[in-house]
C-alpha atoms as a PDB file:
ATOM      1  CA  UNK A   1     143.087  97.703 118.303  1.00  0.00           C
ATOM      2  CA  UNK A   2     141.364 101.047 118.884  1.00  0.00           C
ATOM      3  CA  UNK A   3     138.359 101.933 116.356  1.00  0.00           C
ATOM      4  CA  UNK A   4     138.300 104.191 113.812  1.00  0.00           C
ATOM      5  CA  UNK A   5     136.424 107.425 113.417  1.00  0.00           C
ATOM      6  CA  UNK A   6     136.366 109.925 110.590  1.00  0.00           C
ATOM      7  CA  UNK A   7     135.490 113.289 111.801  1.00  0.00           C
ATOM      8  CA  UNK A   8     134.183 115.433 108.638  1.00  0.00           C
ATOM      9  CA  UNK A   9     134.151 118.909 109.377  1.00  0.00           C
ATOM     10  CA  UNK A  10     135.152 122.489 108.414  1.00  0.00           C
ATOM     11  CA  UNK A  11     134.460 124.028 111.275  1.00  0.00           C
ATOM     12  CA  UNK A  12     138.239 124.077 112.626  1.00  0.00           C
ATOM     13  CA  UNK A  13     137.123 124.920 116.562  1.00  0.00           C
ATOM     14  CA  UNK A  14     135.006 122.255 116.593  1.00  0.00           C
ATOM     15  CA  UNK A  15     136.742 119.552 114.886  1.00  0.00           C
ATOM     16  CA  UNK A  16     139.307 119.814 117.500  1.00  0.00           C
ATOM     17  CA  UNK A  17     137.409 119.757 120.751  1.00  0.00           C
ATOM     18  CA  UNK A  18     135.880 116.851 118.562  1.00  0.00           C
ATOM     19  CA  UNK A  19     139.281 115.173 118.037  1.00  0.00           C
ATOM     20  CA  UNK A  20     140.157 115.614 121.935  1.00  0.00           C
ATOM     21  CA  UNK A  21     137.496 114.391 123.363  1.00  0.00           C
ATOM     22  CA  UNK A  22     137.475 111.453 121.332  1.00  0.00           C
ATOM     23  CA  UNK A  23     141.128 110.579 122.126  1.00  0.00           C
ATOM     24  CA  UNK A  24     140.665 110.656 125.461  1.00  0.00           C
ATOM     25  CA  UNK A  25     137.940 107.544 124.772  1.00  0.00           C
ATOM     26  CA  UNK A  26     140.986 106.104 123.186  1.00  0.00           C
ATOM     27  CA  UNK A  27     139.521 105.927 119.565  1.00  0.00           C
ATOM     28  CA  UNK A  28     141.540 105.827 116.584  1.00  0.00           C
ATOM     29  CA  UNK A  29     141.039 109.726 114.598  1.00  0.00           C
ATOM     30  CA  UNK A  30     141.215 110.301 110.692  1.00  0.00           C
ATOM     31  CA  UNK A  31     139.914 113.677 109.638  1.00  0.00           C
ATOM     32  CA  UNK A  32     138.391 115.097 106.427  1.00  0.00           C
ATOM     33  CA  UNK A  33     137.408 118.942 106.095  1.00  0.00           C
ATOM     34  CA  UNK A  34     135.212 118.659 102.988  1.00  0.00           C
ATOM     35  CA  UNK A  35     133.114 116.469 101.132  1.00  0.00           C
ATOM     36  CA  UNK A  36     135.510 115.108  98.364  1.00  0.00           C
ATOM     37  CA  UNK A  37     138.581 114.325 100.667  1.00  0.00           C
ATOM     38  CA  UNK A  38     135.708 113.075 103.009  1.00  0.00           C
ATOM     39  CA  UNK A  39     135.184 110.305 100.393  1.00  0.00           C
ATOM     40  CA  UNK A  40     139.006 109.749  99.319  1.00  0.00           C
ATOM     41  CA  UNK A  41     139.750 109.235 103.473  1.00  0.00           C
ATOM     42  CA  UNK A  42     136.477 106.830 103.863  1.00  0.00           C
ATOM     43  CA  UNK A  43     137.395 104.950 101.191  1.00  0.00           C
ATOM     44  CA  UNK A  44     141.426 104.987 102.096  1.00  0.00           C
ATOM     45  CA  UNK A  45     140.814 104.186 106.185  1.00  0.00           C
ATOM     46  CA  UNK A  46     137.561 102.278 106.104  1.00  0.00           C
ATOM     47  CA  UNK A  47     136.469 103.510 109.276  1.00  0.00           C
ATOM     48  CA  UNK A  48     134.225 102.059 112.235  1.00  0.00           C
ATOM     49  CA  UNK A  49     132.224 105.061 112.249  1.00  0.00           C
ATOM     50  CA  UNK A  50     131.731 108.311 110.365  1.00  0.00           C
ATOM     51  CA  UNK A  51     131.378 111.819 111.909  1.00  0.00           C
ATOM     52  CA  UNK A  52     129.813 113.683 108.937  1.00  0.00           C
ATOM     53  CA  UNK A  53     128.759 118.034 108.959  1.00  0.00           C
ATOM     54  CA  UNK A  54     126.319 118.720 106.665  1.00  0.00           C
ATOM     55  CA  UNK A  55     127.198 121.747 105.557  1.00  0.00           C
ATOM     56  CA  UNK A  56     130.487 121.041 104.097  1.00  0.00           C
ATOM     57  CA  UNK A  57     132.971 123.428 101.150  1.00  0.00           C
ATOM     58  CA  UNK A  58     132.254 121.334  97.602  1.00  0.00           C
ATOM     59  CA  UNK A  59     129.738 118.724  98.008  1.00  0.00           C
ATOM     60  CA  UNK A  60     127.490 118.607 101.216  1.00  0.00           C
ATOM     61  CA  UNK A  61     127.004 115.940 103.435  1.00  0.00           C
ATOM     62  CA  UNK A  62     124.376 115.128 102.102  1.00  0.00           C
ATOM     63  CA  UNK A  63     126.167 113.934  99.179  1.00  0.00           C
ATOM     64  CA  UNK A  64     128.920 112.641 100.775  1.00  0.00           C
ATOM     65  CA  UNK A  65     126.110 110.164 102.659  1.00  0.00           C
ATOM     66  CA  UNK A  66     124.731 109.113  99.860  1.00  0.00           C
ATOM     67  CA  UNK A  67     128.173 108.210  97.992  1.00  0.00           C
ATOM     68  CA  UNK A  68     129.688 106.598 100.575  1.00  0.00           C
ATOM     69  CA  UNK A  69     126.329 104.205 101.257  1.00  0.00           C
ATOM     70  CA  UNK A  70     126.179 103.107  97.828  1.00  0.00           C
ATOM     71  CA  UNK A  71     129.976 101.391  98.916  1.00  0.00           C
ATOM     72  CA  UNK A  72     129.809 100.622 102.473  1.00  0.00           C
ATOM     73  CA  UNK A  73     127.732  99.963 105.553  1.00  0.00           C
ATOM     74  CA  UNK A  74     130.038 101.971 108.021  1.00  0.00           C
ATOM     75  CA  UNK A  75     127.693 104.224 110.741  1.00  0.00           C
ATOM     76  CA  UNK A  76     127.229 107.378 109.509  1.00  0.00           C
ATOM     77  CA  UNK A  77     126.245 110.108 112.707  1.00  0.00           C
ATOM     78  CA  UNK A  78     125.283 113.143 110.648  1.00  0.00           C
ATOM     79  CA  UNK A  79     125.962 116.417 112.391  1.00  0.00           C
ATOM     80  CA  UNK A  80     124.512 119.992 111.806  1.00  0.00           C
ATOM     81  CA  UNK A  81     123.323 123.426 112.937  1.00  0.00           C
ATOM     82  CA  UNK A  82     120.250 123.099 111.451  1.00  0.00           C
ATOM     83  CA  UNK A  83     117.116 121.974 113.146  1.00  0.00           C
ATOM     84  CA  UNK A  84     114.781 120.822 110.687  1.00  0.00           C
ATOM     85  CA  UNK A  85     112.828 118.078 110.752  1.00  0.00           C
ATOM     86  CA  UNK A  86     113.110 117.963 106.907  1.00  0.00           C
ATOM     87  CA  UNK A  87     116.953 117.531 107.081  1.00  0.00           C
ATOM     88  CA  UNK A  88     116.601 114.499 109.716  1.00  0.00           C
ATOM     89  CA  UNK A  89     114.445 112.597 107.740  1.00  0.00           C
ATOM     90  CA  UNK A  90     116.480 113.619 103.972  1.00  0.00           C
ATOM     91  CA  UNK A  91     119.710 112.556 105.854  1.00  0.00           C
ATOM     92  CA  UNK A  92     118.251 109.415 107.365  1.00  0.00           C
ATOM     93  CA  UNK A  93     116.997 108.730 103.934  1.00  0.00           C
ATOM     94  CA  UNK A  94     120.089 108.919 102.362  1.00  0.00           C
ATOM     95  CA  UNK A  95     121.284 106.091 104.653  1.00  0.00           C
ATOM     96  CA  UNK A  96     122.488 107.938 107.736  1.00  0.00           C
ATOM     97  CA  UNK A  97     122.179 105.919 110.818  1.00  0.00           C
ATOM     98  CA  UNK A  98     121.575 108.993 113.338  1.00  0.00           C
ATOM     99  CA  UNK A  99     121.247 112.788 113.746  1.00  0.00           C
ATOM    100  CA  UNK A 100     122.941 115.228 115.744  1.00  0.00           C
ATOM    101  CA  UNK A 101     122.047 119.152 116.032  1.00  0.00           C
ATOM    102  CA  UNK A 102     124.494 121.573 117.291  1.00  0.00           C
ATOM    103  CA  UNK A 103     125.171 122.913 119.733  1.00  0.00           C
ATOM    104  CA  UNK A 104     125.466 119.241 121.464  1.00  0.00           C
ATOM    105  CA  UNK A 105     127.259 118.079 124.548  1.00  0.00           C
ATOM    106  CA  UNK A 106     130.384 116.031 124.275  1.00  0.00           C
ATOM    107  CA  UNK A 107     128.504 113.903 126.708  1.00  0.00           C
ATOM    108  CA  UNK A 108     125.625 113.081 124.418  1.00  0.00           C
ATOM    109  CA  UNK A 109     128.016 112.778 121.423  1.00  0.00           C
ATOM    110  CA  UNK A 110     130.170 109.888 122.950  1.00  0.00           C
ATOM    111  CA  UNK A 111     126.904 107.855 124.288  1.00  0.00           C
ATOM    112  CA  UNK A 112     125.730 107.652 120.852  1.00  0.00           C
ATOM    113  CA  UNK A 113     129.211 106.821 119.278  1.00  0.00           C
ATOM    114  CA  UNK A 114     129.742 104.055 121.450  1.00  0.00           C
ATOM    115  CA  UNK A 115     125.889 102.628 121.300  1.00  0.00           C
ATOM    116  CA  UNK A 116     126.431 102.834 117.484  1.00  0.00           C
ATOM    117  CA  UNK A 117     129.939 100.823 117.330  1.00  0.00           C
ATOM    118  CA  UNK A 118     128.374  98.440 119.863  1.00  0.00           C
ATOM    119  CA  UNK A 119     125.580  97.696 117.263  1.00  0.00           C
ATOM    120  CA  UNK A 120     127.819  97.808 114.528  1.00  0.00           C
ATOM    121  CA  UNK A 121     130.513  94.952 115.876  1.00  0.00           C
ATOM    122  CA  UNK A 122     127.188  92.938 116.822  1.00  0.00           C
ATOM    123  CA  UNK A 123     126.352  92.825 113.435  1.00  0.00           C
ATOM    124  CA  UNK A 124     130.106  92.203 112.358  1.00  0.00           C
ATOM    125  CA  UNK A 125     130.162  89.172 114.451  1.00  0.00           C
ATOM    126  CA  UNK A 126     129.567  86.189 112.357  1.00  0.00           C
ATOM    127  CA  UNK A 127     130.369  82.960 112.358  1.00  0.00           C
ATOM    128  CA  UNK A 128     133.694  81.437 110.718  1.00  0.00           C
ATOM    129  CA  UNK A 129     133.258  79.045 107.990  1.00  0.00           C
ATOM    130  CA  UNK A 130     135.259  76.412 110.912  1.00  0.00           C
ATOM    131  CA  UNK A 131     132.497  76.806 113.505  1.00  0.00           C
ATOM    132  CA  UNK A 132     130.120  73.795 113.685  1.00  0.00           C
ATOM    133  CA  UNK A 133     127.819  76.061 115.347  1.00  0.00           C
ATOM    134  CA  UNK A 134     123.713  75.213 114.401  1.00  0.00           C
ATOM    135  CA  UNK A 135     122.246  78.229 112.010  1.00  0.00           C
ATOM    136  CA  UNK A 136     119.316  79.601 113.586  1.00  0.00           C
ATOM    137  CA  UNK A 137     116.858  80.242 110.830  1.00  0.00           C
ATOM    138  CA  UNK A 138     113.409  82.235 111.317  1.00  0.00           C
ATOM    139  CA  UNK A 139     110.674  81.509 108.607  1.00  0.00           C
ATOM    140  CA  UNK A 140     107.596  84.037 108.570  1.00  0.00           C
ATOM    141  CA  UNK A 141     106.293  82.226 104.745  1.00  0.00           C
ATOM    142  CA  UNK A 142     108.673  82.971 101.957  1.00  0.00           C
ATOM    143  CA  UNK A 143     110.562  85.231 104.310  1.00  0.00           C
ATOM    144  CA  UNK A 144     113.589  84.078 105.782  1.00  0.00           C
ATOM    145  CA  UNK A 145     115.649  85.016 108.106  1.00  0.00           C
ATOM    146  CA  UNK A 146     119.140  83.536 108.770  1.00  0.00           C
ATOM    147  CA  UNK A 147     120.116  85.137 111.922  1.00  0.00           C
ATOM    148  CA  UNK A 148     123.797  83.549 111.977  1.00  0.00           C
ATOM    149  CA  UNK A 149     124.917  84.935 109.302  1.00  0.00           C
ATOM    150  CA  UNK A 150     122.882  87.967 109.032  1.00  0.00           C
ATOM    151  CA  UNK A 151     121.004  87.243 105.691  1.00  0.00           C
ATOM    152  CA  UNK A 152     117.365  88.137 104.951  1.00  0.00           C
ATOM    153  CA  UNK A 153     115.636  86.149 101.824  1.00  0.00           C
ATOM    154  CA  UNK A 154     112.699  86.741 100.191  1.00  0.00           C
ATOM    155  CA  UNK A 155     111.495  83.323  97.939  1.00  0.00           C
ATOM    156  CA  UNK A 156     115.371  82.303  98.677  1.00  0.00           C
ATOM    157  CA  UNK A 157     116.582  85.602  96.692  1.00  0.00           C
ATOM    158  CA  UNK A 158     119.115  87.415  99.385  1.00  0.00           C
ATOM    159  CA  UNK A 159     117.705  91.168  99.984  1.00  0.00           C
ATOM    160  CA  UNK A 160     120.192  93.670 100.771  1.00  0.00           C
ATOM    161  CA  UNK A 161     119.610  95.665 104.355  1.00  0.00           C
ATOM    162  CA  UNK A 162     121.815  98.321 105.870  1.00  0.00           C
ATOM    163  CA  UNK A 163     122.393  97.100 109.367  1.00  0.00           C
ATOM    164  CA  UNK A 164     119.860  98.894 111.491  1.00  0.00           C
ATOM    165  CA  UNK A 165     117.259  97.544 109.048  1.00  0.00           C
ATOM    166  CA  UNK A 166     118.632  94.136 109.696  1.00  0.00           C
ATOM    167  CA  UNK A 167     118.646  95.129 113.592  1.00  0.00           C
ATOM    168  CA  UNK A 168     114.796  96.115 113.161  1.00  0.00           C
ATOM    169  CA  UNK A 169     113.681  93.189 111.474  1.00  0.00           C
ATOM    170  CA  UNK A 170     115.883  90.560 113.852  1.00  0.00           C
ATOM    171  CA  UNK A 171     114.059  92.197 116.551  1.00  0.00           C
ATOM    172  CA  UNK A 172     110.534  92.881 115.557  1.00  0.00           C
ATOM    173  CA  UNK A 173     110.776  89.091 114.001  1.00  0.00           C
ATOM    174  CA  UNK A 174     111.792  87.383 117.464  1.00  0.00           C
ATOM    175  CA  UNK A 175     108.965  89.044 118.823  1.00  0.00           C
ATOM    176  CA  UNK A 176     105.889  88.624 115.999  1.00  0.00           C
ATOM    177  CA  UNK A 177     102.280  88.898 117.138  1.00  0.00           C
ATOM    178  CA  UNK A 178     103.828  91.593 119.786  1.00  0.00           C
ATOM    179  CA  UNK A 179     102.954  95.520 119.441  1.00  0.00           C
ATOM    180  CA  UNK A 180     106.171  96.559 120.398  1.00  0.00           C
ATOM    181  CA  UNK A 181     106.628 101.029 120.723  1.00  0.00           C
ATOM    182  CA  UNK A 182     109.032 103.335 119.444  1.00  0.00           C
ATOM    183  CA  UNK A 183     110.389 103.389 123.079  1.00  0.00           C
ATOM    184  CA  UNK A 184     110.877  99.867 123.447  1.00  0.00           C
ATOM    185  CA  UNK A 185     112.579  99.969 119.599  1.00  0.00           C
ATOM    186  CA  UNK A 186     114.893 102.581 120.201  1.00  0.00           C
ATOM    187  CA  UNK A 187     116.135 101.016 123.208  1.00  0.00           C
ATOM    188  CA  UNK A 188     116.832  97.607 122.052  1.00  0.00           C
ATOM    189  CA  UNK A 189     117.569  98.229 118.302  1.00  0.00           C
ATOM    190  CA  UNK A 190     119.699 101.461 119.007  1.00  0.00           C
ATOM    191  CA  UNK A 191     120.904 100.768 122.672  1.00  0.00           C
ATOM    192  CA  UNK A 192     119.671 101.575 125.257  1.00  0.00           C
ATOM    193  CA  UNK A 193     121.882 104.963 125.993  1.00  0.00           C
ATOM    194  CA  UNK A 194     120.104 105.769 122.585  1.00  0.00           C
ATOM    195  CA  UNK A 195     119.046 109.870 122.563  1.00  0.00           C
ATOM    196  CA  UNK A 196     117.265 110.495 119.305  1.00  0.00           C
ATOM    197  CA  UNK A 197     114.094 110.796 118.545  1.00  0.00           C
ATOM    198  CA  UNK A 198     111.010 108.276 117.865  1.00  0.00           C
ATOM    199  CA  UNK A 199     111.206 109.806 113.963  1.00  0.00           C
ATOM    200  CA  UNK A 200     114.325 107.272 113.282  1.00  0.00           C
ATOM    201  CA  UNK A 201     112.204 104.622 114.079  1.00  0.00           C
ATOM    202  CA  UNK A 202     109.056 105.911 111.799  1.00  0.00           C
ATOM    203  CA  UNK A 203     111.587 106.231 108.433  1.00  0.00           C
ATOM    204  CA  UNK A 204     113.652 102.931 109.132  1.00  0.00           C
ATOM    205  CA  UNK A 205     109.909 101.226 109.433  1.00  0.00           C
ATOM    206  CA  UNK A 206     109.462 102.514 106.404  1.00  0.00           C
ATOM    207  CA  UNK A 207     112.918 101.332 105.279  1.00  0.00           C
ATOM    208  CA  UNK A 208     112.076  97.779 106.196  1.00  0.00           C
ATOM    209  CA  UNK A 209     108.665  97.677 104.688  1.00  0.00           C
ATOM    210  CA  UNK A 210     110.161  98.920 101.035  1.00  0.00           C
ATOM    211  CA  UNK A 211     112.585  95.486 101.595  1.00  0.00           C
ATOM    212  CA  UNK A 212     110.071  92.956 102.687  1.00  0.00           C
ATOM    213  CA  UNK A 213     106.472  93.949 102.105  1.00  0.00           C
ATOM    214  CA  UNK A 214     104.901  93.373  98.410  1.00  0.00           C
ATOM    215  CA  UNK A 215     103.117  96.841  98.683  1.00  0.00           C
ATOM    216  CA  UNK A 216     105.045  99.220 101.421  1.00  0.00           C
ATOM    217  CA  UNK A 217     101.844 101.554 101.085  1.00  0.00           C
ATOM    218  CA  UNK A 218      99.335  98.840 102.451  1.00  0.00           C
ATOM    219  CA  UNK A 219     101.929  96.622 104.908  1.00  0.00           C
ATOM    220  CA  UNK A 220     100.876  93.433 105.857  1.00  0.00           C
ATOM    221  CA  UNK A 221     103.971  91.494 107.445  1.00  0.00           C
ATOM    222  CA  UNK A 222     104.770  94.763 109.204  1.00  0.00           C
ATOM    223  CA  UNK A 223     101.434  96.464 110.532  1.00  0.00           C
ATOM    224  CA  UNK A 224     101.138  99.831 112.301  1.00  0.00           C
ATOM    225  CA  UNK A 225      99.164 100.063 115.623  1.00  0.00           C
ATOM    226  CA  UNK A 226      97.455 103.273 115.807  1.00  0.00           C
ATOM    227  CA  UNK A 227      98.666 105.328 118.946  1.00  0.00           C
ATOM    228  CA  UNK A 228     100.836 101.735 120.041  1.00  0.00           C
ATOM    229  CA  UNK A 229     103.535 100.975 118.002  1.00  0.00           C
ATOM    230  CA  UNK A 230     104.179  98.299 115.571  1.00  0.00           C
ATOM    231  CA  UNK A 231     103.197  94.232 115.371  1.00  0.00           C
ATOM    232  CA  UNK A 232     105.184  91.810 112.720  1.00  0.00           C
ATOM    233  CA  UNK A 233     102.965  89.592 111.438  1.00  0.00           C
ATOM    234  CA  UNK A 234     105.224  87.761 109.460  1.00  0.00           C
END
């Protein structure tokens, strides 16, 4: 079965060299023009992935972001002809998984939709109540991390994570005591045909320490190395 994509824009030129060149990577096309049929379609399709303009007739993107994270964990690329930094990090905020300014080559586009399905379906595949497969657990104090089935618990209480958060952690985790860069982060946590910038690493650090660190402002399981990267301490 092909995946899904909802393309959410109003700029009509666009959204059709959008739609073509998509098609021709044999994905599956629903289309929204603004931001309240954006939601009704999300909501009615239940997409793979989400294609979303900012700028958009009713409610922005924006908007549309934050509604839509609130009820599922489907990718969101946010697209726009703005270039402010400001508007990456207020869209990555709002739970959008990456950030793409026009103009942009199809080229680019594609590598990042298929690097973000890849990480999405990784994340999808768990393991059926029938397996007798072990359950890998890692255990940094009352931190635990159930890597199986994709649960994070702090003192045995589940904590909600969007995906890429989980992604982060699972990595950084397997790797504690390790500086690892924003390089080596982007590459293995958003594949490695990843284009974006080290930024999306900075705000979904900051993401992860809000879900597992007692005081985000003075980390301690999660510690930044000056001019390096990052270590997990655990």
């Amino acid at each position: 079965m092909s995946e899904k994509i909802l393309v959410v824009d109003d700029e009509k030129a666009l959204l059709e060299t959008l739609l073509y060149n998509l098609k021709k990577h044999n994905y599956d096309i629903v289309v929204a023009s603004d931001g309240l049929s954006a939601i009704e379609v999300a909501r009615r399709e239940k997409p793979d992935l989400i294609l979303l303009d900012i700028m958009l007739p009713g409610i922005d993107g924006f908007e549309v972001c934050k509604i839509l994270r609130k009820e599922m964990n489907t990718p969101i690329i946010m697209l726009t002809a703005r270039d402010d930094e400001i508007d990456r990090v207020v869209g990555l905020e709002l739970g959008g998984d990456d950030y793409l300014t026009k103009p942009f080559s199809m080229r680019e586009l594609i590598a990042r939709v298929k690097a973000m399905l890849r990480r999405a379906a990784l994340i999808r595949d768990e393991i059926s109540p029938g397996d007798n497969k072990p359950v890998k657990i890692l255990r940094f104090g009352n931190l635990k991390i159930v890597t199986d089935r994709h649960e994070v618990l702090i003192n045995e209480k589940p904590i909600e994570m969007k995906p890429k958060i989980y992604e982060l952690l699972l990595y950084l985790a397997s790797h504690p005591g390790i500086v690892v860069n924003r390089e080596t982060l982007l590459e293995n946590v958003w594949g490695w045909d990843y284009l974006g910038e080290s930024r999306t690493v900075d705000v979904h650090i900051r993401w992860l320490r809000e879900k597992i660190e007692l005081d985000p402002q003075n980390p301690v399981r999660l510690v930044t190395i000056r001019g390096s990267g990052y270590r997990f301490e655990g």
